[in-house]
C-alpha atoms as a PDB file:
ATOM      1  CA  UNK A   1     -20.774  -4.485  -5.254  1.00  0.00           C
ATOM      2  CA  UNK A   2     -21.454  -3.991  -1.399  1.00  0.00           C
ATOM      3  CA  UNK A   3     -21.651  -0.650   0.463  1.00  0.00           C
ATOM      4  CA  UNK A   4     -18.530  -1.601   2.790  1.00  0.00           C
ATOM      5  CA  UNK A   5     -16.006  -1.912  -0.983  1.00  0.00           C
ATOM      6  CA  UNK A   6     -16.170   1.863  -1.355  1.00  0.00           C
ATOM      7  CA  UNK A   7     -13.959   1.771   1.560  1.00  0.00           C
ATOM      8  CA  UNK A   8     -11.614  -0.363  -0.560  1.00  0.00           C
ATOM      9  CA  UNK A   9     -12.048   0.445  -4.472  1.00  0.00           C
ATOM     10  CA  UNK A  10     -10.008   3.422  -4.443  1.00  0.00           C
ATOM     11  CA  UNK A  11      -6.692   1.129  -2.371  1.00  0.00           C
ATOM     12  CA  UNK A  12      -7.302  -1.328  -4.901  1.00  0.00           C
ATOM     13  CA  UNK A  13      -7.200   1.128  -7.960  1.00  0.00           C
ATOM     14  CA  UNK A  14      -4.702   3.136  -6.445  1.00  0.00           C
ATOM     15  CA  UNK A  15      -2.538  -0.036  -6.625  1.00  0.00           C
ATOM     16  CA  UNK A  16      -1.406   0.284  -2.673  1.00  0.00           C
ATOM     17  CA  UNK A  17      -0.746  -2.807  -0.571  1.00  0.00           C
ATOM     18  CA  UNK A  18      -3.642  -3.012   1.671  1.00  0.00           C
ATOM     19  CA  UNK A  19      -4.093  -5.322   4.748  1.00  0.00           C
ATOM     20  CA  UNK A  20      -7.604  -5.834   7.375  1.00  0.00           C
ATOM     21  CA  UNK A  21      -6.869  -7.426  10.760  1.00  0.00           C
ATOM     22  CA  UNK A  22     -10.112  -8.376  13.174  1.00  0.00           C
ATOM     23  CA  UNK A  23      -9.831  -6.553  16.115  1.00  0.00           C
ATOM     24  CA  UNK A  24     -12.672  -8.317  18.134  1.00  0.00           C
ATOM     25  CA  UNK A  25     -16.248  -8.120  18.242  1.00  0.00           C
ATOM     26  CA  UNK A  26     -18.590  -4.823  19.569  1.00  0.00           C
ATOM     27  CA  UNK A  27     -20.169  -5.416  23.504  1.00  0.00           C
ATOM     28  CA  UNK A  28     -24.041  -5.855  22.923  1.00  0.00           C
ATOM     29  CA  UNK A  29     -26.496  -8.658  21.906  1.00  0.00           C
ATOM     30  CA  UNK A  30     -25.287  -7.895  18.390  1.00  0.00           C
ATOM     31  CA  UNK A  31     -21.273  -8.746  18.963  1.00  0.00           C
ATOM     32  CA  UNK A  32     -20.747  -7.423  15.511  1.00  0.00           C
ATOM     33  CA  UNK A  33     -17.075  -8.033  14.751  1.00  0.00           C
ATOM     34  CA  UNK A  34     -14.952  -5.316  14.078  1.00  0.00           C
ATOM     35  CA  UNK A  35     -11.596  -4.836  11.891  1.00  0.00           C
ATOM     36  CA  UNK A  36      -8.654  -2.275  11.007  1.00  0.00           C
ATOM     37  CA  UNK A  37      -7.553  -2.186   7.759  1.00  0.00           C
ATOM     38  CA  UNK A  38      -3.898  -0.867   6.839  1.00  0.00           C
ATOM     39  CA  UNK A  39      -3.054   0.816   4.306  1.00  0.00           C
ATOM     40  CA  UNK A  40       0.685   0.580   3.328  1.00  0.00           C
ATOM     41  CA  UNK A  41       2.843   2.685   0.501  1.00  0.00           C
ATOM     42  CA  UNK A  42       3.516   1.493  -3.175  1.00  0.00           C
ATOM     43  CA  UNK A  43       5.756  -1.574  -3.588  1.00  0.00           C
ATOM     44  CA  UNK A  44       5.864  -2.018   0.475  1.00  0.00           C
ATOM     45  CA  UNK A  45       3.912  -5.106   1.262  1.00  0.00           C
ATOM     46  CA  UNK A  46       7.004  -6.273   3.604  1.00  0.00           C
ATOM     47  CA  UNK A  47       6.622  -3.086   5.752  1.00  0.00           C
ATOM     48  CA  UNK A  48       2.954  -3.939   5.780  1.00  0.00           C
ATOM     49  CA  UNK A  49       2.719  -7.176   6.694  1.00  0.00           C
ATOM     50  CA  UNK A  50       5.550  -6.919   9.497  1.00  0.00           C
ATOM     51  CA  UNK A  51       3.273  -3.883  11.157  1.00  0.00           C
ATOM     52  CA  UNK A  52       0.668  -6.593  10.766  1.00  0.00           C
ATOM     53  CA  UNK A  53       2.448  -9.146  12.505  1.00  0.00           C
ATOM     54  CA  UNK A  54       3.259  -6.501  15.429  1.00  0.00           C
ATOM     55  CA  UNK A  55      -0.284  -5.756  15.800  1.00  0.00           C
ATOM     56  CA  UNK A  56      -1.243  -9.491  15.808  1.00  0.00           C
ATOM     57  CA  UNK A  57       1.227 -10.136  18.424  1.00  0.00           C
ATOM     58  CA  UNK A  58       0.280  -7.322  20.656  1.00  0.00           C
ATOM     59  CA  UNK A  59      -3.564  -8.747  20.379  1.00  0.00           C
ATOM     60  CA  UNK A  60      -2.424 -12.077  21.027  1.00  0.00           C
ATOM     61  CA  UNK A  61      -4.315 -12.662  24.186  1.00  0.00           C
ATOM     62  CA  UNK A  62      -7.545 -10.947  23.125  1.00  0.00           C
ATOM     63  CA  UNK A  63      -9.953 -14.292  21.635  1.00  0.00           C
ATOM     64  CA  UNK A  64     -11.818 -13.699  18.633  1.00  0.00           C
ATOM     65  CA  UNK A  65     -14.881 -15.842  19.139  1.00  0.00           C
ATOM     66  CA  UNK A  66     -18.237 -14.436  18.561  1.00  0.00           C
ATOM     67  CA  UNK A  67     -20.052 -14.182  21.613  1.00  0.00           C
ATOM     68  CA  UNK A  68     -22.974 -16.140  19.730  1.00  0.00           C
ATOM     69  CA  UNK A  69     -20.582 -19.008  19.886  1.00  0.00           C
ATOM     70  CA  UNK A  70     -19.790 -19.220  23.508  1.00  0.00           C
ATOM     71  CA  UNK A  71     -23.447 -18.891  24.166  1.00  0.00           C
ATOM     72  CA  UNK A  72     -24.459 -22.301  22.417  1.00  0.00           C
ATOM     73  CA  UNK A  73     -21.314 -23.749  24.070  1.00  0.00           C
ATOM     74  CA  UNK A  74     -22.225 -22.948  27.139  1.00  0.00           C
END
């Protein structure tokens, strides 16, 4: 077990539809990526998924390539 599943165990026991979308990566040399995570109700994975989908959409020009990456690109 890792430190960052307590923020998931209880979802998961709980039964509830649960969904993490990256968001992008922190500013800094680190450029530590960072995510949301949704929780939905019981039995509602389609509500879920199509707030997912929204949120993707809306994010759509944002890129989500470390900035380590570019670096050795460049």
């Amino acid at each position: 077990m890792y430190a960052g599943d307590i923020m998931t165990v209880n979802v998961n026991l709980a039964g509830l539809p649960a969904l993490v979308l990256p968001c992008g990566f922190v500013g800094g040399p680190a450029g530590l990526p960072v995510g949301l995570q949704m929780i939905g109700a019981a039995f509602d994975e389609e509500k879920l998924l199509k707030v997912g989908h929204i949120f993707e959409q809306t994010l759509e020009g944002c890129s989500f390539i470390p900035p380590f990456v570019t670096n050795i690109a460049a």
